[in-house]
Protein backbone atom coordinates (compact mmCIF):
# COMPACT_ATOMS: atom_id res chain seq x y z
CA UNK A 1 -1.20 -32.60 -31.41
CA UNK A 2 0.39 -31.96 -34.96
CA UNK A 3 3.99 -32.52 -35.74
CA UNK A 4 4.01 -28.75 -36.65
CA UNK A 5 2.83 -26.99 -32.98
CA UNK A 6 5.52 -29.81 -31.49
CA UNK A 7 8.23 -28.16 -33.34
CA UNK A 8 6.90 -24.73 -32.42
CA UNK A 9 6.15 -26.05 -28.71
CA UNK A 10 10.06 -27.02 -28.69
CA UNK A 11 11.47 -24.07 -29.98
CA UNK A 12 9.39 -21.97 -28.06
CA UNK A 13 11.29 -24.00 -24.64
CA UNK A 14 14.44 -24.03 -25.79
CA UNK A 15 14.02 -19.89 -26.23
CA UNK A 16 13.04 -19.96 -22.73
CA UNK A 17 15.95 -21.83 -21.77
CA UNK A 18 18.40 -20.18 -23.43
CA UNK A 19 17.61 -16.43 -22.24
CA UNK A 20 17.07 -17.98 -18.35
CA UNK A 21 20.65 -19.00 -18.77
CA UNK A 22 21.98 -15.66 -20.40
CA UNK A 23 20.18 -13.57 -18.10
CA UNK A 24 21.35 -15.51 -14.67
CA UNK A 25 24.86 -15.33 -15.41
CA UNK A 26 25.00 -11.41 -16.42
CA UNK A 27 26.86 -9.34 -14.24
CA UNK A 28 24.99 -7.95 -11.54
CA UNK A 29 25.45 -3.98 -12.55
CA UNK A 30 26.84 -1.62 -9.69
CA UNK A 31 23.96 0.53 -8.05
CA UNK A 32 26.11 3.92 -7.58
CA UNK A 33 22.94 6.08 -6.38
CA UNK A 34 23.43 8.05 -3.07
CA UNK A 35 20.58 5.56 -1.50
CA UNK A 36 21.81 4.98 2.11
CA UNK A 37 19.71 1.59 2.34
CA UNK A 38 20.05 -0.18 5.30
CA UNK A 39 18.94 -3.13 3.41
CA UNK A 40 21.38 -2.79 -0.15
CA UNK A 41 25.19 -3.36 -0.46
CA UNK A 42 25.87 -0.70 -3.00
CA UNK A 43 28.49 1.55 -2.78
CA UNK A 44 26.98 4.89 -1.11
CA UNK A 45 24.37 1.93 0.75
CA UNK A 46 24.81 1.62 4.46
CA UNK A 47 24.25 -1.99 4.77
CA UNK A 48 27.58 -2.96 6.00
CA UNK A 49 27.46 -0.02 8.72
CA UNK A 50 24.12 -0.80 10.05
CA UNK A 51 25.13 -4.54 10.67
CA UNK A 52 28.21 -3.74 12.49
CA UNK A 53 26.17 -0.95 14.51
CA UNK A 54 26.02 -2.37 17.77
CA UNK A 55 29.86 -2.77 18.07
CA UNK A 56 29.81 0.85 18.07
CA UNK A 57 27.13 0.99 20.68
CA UNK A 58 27.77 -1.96 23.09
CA UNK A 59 24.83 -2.25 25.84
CA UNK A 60 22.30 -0.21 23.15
CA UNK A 61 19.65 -1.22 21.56
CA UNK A 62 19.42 -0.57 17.83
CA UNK A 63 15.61 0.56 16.14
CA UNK A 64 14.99 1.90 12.79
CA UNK A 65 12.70 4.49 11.85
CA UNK A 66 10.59 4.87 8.97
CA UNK A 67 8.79 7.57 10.94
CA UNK A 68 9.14 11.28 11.01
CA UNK A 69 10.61 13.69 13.91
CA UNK A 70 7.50 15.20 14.89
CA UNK A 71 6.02 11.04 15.08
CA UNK A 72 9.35 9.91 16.76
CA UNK A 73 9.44 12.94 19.96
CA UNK A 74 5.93 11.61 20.33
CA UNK A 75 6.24 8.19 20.75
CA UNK A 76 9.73 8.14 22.43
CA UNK A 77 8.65 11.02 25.01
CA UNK A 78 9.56 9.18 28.13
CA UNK A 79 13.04 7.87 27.00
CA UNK A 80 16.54 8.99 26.09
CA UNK A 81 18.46 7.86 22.85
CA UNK A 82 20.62 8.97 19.76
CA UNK A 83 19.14 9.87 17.03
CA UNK A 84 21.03 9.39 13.65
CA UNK A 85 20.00 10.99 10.37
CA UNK A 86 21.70 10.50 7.65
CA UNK A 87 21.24 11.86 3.37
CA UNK A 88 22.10 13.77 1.02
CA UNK A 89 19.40 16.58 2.06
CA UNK A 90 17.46 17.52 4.88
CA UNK A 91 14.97 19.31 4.51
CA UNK A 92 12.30 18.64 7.01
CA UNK A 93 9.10 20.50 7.44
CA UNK A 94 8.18 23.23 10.41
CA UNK A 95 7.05 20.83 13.05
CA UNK A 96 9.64 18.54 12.46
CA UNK A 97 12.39 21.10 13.46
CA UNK A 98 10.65 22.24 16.28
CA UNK A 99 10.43 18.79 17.44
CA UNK A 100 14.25 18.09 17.16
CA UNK A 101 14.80 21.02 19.18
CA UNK A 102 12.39 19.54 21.55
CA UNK A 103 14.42 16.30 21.54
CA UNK A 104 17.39 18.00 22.05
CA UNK A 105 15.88 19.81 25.30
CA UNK A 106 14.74 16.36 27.04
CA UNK A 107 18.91 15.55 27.05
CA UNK A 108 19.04 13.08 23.58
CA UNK A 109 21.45 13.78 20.93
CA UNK A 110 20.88 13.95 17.77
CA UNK A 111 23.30 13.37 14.99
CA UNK A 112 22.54 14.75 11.55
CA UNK A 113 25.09 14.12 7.90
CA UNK A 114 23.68 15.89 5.21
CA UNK A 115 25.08 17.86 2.29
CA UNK A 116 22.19 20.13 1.94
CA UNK A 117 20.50 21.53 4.93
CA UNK A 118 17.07 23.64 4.40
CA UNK A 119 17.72 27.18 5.18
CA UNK A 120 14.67 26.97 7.98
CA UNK A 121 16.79 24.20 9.32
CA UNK A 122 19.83 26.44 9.53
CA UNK A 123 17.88 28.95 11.14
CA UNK A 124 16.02 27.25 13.35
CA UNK A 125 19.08 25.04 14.67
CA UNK A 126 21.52 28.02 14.51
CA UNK A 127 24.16 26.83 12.14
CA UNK A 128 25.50 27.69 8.52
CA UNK A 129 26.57 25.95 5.71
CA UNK A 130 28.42 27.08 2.14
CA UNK A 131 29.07 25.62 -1.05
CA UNK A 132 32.62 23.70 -1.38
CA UNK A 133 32.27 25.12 -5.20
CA UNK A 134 32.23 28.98 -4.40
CA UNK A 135 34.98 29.03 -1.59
CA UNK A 136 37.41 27.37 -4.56
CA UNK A 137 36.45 29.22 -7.18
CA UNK A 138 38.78 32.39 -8.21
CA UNK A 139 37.52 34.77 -10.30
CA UNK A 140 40.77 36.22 -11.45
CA UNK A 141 42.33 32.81 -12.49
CA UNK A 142 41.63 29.76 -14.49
CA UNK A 143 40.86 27.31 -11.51
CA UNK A 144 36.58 27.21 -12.75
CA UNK A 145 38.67 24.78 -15.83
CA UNK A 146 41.23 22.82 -13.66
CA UNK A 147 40.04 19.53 -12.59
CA UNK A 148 39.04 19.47 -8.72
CA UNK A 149 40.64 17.12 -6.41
CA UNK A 150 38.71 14.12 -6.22
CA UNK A 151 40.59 12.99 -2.47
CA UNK A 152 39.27 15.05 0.67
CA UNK A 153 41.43 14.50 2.95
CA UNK A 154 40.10 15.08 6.89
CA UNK A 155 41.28 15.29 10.62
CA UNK A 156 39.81 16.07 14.03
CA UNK A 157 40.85 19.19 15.83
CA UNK A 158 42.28 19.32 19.27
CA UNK A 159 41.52 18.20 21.32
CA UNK A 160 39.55 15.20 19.76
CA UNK A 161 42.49 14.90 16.63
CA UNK A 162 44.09 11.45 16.85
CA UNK A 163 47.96 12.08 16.43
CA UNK A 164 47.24 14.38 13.41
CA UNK A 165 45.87 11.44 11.28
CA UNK A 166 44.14 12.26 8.36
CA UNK A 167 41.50 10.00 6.82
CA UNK A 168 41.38 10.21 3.79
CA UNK A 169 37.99 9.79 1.29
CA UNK A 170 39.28 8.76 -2.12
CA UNK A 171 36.90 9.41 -5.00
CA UNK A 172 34.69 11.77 -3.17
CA UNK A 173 33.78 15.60 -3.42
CA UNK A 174 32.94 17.93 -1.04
CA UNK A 175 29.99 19.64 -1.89
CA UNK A 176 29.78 22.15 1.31
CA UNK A 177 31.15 22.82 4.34
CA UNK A 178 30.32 24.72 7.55
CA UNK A 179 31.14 28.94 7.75
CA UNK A 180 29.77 32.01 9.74
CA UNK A 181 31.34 30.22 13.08
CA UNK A 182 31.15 34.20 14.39
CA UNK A 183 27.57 34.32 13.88
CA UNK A 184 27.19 31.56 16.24
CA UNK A 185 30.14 31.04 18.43
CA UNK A 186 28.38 28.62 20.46
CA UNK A 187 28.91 25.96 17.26
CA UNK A 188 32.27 24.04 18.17
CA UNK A 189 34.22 22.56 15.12
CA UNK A 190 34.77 18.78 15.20
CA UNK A 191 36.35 18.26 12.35
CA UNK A 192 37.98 20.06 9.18
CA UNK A 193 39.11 19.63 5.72
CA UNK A 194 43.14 20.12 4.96
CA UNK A 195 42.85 23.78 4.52
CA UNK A 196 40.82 24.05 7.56
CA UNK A 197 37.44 23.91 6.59
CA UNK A 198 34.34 22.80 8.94
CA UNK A 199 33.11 19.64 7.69
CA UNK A 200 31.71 18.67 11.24
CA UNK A 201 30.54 20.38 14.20
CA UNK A 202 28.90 20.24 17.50
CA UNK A 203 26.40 22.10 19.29
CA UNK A 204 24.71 22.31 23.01
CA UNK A 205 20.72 22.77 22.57
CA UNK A 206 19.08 22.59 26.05
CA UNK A 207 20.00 19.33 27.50
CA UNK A 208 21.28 17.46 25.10
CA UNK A 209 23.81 18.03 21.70
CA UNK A 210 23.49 18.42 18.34
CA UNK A 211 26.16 17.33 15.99
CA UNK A 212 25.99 17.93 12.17
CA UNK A 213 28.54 16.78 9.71
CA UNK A 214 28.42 18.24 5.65
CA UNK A 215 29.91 14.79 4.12
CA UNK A 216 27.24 11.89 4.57
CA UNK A 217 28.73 9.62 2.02
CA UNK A 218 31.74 9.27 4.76
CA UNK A 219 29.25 6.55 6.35
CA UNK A 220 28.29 4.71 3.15
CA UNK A 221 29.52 1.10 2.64
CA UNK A 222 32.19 2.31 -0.22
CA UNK A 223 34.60 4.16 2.67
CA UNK A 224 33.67 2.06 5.48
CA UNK A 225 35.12 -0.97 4.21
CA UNK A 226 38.33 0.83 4.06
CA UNK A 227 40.31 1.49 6.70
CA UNK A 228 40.79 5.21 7.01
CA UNK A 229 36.52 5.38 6.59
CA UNK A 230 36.36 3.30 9.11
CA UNK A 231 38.38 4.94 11.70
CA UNK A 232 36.15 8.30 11.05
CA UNK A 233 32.68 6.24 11.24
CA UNK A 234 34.02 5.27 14.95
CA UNK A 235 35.71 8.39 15.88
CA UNK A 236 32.22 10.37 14.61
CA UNK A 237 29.73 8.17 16.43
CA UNK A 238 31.99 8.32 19.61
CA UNK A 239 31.10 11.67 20.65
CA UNK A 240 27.19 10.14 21.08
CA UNK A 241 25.83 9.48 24.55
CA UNK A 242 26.79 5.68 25.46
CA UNK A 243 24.52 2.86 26.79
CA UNK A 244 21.43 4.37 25.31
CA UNK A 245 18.79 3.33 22.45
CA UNK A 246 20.00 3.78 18.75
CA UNK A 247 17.24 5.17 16.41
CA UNK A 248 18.77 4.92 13.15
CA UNK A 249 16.64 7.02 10.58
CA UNK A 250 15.33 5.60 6.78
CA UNK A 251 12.82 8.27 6.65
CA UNK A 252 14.29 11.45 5.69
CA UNK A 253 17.29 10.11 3.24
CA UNK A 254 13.72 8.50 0.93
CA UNK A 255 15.02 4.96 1.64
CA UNK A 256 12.07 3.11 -0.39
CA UNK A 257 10.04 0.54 2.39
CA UNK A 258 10.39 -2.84 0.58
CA UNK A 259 7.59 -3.93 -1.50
CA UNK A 260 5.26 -6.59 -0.11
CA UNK A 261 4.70 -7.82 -3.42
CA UNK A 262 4.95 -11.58 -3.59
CA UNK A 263 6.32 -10.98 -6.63
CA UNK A 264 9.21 -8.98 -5.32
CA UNK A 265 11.72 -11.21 -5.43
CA UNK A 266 11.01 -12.00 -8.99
CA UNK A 267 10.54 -8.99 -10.19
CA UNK A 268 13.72 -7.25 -8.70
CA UNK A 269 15.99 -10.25 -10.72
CA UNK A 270 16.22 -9.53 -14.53
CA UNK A 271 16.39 -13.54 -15.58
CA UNK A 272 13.09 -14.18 -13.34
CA UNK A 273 11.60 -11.27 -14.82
CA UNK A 274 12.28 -11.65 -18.41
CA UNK A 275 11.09 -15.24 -17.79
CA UNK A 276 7.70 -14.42 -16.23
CA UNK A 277 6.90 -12.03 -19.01
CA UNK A 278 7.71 -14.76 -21.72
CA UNK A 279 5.63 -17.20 -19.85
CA UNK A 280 3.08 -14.60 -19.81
CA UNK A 281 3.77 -14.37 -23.65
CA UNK A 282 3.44 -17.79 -24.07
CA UNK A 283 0.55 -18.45 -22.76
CA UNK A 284 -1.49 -16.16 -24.31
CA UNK A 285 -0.17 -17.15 -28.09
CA UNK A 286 -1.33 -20.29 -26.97
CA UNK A 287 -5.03 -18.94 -25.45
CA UNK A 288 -4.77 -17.49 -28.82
CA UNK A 289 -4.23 -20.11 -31.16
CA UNK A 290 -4.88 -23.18 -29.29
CA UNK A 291 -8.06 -21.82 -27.74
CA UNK A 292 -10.74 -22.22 -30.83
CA UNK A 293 -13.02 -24.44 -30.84
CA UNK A 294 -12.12 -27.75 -31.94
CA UNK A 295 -15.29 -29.81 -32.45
CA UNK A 296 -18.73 -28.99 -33.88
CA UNK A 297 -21.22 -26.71 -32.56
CA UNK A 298 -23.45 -28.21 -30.62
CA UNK A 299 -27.31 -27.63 -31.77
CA UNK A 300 -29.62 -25.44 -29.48
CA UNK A 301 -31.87 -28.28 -27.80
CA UNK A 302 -35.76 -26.21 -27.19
CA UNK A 303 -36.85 -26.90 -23.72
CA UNK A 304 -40.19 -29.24 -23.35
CA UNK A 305 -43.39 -26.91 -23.79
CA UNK A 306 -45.03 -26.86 -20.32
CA UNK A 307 -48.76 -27.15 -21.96
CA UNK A 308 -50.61 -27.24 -18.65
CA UNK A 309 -51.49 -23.38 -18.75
CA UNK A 310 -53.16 -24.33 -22.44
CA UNK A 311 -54.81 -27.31 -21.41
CA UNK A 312 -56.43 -25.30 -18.44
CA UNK A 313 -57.41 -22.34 -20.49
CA UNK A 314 -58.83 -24.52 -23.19
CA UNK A 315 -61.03 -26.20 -20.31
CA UNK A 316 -62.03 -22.72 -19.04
CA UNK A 317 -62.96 -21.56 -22.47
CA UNK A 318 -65.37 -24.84 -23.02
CA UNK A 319 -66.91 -24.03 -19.52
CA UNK A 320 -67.24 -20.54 -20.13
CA UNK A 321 -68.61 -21.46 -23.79
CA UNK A 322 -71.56 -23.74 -22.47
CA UNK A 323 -72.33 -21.29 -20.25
CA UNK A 324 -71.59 -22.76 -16.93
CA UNK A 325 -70.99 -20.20 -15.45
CA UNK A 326 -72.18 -21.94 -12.19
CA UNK A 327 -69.79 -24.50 -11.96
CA UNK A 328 -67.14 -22.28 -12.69
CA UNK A 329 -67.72 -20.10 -9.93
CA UNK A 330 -68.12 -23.25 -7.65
CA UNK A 331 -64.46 -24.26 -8.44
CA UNK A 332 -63.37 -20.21 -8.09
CA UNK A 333 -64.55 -20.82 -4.27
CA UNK A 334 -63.24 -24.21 -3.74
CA UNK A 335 -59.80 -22.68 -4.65
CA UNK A 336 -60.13 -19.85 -3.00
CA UNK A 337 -61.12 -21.94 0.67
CA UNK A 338 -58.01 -23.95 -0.16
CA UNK A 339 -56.21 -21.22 -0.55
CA UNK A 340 -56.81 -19.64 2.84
CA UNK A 341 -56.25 -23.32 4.42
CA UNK A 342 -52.94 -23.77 3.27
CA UNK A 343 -51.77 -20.19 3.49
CA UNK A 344 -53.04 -18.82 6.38
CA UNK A 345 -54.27 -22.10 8.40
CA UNK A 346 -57.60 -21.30 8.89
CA UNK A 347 -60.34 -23.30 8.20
CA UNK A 348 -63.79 -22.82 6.49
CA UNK A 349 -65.57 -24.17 9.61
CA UNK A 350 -63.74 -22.58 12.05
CA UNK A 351 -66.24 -19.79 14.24
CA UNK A 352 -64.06 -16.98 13.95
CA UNK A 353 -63.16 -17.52 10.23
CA UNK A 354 -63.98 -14.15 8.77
CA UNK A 355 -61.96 -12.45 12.36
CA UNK A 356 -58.78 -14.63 11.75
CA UNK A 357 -58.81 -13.92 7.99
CA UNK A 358 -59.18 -10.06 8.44
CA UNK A 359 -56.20 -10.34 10.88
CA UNK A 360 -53.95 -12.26 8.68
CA UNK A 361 -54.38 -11.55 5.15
CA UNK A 362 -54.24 -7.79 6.41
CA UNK A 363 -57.13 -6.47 4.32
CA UNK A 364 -59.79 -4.38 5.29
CA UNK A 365 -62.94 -5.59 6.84
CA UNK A 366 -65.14 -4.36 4.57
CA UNK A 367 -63.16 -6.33 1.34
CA UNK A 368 -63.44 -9.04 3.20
CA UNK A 369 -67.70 -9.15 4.29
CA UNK A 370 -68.00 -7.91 0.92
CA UNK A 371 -66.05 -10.85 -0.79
CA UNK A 372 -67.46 -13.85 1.96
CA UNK A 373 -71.26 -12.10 1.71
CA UNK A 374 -70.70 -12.20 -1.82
CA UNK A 375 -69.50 -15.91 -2.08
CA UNK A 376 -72.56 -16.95 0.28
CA UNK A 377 -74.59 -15.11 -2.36
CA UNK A 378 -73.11 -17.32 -5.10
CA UNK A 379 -73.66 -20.28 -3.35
CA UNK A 380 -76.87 -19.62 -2.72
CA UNK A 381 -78.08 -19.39 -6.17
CA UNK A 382 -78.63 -22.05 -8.70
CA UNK A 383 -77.30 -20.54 -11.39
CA UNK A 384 -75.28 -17.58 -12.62
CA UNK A 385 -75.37 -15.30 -15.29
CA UNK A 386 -71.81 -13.30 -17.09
CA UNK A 387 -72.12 -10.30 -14.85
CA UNK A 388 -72.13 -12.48 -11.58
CA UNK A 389 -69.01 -14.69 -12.58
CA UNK A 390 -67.26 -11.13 -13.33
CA UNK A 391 -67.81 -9.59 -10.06
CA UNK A 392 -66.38 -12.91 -8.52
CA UNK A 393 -63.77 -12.95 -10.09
CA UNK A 394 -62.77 -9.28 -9.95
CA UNK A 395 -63.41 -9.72 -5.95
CA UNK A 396 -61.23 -12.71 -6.08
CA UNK A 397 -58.42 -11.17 -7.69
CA UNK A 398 -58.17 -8.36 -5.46
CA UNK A 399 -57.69 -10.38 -2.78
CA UNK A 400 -55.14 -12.09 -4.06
CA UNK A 401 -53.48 -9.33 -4.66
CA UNK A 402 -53.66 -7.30 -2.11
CA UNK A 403 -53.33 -9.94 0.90
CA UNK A 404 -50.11 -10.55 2.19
């Protein structure tokens, strides 16, 4: 190798080097999407609330589900659990309502945190919810230009409240809250804001309960690691049935299933990343430059002339030219006896010769008497003329052709 693709070959390495090293010790950014991943420790993530789960729920058994309501009353028909459902919307189709309800009526609860509900869910479940926004807002004063409080500050109502604490969600907003209670006064209010506002409530459907709450990033990693967060995760999920299964939803908050890329792991971290691509780089530059040919062509060596077929049709011609036409037909019949001894196993001498061929080959009868009376005819006579070797032949070929 030259002096000159070493020098390239080095810097080329040391580049490599130097952005592995820049990229592994960047600061990993902060992921502050609403994702509720089980699996990420972002902020509004729910990794550290899924792992400390079962302290919640001693003697339960925790399962998550990637699956939708309609798939889960199916395939948990015979047994009784809580089902948790938390995101920023819910919006789930026809048959999944009416399969809640029907969850409900077997004697489950079902817990649901969401700060948009469809309006066929609020029908269908018999509940209401209104934007935080509009109930502030004052026409007849400035307030749409004041800054909004970025603390909501909560509490239980009796008699669930615990001494009149409040817990208190720093850096959060409210975006609705729970109203027309008189339009369904079987709806009892868990929980309210500071001015009184529904921000969770409770409802009997059939056998079992329904409980809604309007602020789903309460149960996010960001306020359950503090200690007022915490206290409302616990005081929320005690109201659920205890000693039963846990079926923890992913589904309808569009937690992404994790790739089973083999790559994954590589892809998802920016230094491995940038480093496969520059690999990638690299090694086409080098099927680029380093990939010509380096030596001389080789020449194009002719295969050997196979010059049997023009020996045999120069021997042919000289037969045919002396007008032997005799001998030639002789050797026509020798070849063709051969033939139907190593082909078909039947011999020239054998009685039923002319049955066994008609049988195999799968010709007609009368090809075949016509080409054996024919070849008894030709060995008959002493000598042939044109006409007679043609008609041999011709009888010959269709044989050959059409036997199988």
């Amino acid at each position: 190798m030259k002096k000159k693709e070493v020098k390239y070959g080095l810097a080329l390495l040391s580049l490599f080097i130097l952005l592995i090293v820049v990229e592994y010790n960047q600061p990993e950014p902060i992921d502050w999407s609403h994702t509720y991943s089980i699996e990420k420790k972002g902020p509004f993530a729910s990794y550290g609330l899924f792992k400390l789960l079962p302290g919640y729920f001693k003697n339960s058994k925790l399962t998550t589900s990637r699956k939708t309501s309609f798939e889960i009353e199916k395939e948990y028909a015979d047994s009784t659990y809580n089902y948790i459902i938390i995101g920023d919307e819910f919006n789930p189709s026809a048959e999944d309502i009416v399969a809640i309800k029907s969850i409900l009526n077997k004697g489950n609860d079902v817990f649901i945190a969401a700060s948009y509900f469809s309006k066929e869910a609020e029908d269908s479940l018999g509940f209401y919810t209104g934007a935080k926004f509009f109930r502030d807002l004052n026409l007849n004063s400035d307030s749409l230009y004041k800054k909004a409080s970025d603390t909501i500050r909560l509490s239980f109502v009796a008699p669930y409240s615990d001494k009149h604490y409040n817990y208190k969600f720093e850096n959060n907003h409210l975006v609705a809250v729970f109203d027309s209670l008189d339009k369904y006064p079987e709806n009892r209010v868990l929980a309210t804001t500071a001015r009184g506002e529904p921000v969770m409530i409770h409802k009997r459907i059939g056998n079992g309960r329904l409980f809604l709450s309007s602020i789903p990033l309460a149960y996010t990693n960001y306020y359950f690691t503090q200690q007022s967060g915490k206290r409302f995760i616990e005081k929320s999920f005690n109201f659920l049935q205890p000693n039963r299964k846990i079926l923890w939803d992913v589904y309808y908050h569009g937690e992404v299933v994790v790739s089973t890329n083999p790559l994954r792991f590589v892809l998802e971290n920016n230094a491995l990343r940038y480093s496969l691509y520059l690999t990638m780089l690299g090694a086409f530059l080098f099927v680029m430059f380093e990939g010509k040919r380096k030596q001389r062509i080789i020449p194009v060596i002719e295969p050997v002339t196979n010059n049997s077929l023009e020996f045999i049709k120069t021997v042919s011609n000289l037969y045919f030219s002396k007008g032997n036409h005799k001998n030639i037909a002789d050797k026509k019949i020798v070849y063709f006896f051969d033939y139907v001894k190593n082909h078909y196993y039947i011999h020239a001498s054998d009685p039923a010769f002319k049955d066994r061929l008609i049988a195999k080959s799968g010709l007609e009868e009368v090809k075949v008497n016509q080409l054996l009376k024919y070849i008894e005819t030709t060995k008959s006579k002493s000598s042939l003329n044109g006409d007679d070797l043609i008609k041999l032949n011709n009888l010959l070929e269709d044989f050959f052709k059409n036997c199988r």
